[in-house]
Protein backbone atom coordinates (compact mmCIF):
# COMPACT_ATOMS: atom_id res chain seq x y z
CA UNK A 1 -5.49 9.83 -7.78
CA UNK A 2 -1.96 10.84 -8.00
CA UNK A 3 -1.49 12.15 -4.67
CA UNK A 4 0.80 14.29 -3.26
CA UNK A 5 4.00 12.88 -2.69
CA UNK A 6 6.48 14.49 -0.23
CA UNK A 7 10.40 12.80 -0.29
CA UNK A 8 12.42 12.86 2.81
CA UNK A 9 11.34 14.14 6.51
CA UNK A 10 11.80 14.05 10.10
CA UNK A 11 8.73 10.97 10.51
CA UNK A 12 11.20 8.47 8.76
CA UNK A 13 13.81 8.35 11.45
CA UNK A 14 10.56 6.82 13.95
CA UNK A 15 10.19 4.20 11.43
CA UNK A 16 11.96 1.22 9.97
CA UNK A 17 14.41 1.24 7.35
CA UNK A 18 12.73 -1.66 5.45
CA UNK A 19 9.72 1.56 4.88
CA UNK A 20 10.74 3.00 1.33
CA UNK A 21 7.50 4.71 1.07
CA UNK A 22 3.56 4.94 2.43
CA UNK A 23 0.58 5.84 1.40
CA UNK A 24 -1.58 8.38 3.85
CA UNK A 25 -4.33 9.81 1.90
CA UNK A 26 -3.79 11.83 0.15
CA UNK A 27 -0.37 11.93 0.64
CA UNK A 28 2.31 9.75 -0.27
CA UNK A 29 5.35 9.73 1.49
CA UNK A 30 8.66 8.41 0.52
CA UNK A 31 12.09 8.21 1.96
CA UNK A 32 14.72 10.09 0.12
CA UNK A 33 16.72 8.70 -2.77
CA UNK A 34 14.39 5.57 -2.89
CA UNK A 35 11.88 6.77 -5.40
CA UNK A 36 11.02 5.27 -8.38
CA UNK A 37 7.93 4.68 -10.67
CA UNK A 38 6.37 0.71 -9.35
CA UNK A 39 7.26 2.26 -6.18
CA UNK A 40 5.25 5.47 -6.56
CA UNK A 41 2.01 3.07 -8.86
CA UNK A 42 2.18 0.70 -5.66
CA UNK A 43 1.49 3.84 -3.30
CA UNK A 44 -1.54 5.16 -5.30
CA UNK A 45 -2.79 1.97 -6.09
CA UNK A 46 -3.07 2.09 -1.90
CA UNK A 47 -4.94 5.84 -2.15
CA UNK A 48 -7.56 4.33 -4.27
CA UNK A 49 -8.31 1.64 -1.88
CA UNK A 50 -8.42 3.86 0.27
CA UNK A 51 -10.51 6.13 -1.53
CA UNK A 52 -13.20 3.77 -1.88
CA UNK A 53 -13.19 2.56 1.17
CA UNK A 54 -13.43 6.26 2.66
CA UNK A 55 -10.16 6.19 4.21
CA UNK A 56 -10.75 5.25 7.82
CA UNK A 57 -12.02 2.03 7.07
CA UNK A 58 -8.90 0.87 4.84
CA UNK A 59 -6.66 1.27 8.08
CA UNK A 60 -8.77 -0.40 10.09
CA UNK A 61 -9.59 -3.26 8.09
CA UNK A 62 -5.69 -2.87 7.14
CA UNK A 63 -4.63 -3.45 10.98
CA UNK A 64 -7.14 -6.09 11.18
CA UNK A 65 -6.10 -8.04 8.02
CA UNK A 66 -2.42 -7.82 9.30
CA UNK A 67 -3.31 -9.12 12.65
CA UNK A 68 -5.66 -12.16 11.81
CA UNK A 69 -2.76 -13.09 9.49
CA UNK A 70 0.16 -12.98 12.70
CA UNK A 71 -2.55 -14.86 15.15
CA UNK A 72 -2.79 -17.51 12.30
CA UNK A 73 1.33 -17.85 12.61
CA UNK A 74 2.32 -16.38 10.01
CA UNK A 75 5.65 -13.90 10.78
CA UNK A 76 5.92 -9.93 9.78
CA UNK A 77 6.95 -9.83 6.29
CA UNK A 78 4.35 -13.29 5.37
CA UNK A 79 1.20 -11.53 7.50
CA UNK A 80 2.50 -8.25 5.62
CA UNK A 81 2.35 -9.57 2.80
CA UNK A 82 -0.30 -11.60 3.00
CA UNK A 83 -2.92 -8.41 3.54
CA UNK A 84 -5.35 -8.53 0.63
CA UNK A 85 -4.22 -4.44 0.14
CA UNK A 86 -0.63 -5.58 -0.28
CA UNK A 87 -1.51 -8.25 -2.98
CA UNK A 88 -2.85 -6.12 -5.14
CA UNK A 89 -0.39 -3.51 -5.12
CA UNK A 90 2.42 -5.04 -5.57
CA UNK A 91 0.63 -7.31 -8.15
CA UNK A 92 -0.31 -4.64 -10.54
CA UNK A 93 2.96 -2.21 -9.11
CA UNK A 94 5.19 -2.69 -12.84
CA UNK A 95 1.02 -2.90 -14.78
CA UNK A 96 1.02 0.40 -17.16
CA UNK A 97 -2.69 2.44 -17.34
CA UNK A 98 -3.52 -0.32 -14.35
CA UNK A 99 -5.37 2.21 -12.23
CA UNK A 100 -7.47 3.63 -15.11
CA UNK A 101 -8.55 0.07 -15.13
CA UNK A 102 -9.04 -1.24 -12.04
CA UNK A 103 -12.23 -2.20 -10.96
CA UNK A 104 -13.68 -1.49 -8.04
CA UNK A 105 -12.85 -3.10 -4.92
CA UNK A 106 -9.96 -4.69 -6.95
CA UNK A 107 -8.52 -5.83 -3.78
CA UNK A 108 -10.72 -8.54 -2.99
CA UNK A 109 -10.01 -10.51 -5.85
CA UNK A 110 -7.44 -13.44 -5.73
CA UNK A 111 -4.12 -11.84 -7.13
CA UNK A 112 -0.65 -13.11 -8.30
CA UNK A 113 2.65 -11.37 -8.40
């Protein structure tokens, strides 16, 4: 899924500058001037997860992955990073023909940037 990706808008001045880019399926939105290609493979690799997982689901189980991981003491950027979505993406974000590959429910398994 390649999505369809829309640079710049109004919705980036509501949100932090450390956002370069999200994934809402089946959209992919990045802030202007920041686009580039592991950028743009670690937003679809997010619309396929959340693809499979019908969409809804992957936000919820995104919010609740991302707050188990701050209750557990971990701060923004670890409990960020530490989401099992997030691992995989950035991962596999420089990984040529990586999302003809990927398996399904790829972001379960243990991953290693």
């Amino acid at each position: 899924m390649k999505g369809l990706i829309i640079e710049g808008g109004w919705w980036w001045k509501y949100l932090p500058r450390v956002n370069r880019a999200m994934a809402l399926f089946p959209l992919i939105l990045v802030r202007k001037g920041v686009m580039h290609p592991a950028l743009l493979q670690h937003e679809r690799i997010h619309l396929a997860q959340q693809l499979e997982l019908l969409v809804l689901p992957f936000y919820l189980w995104y919010i609740l992955e991302y707050t188990w991981h701050r209750l557990t003491g971990k701060d923004h950027l670890q409990a960020y990073l530490a989401i099992s979505f997030e691992r995989e993406a950035y991962a596999h974000e420089n990984e040529d023909g990586y999302l003809q590959r990927r398996p399904f429910w790829a972001f379960l398994k243990r991953h290693h940037s």
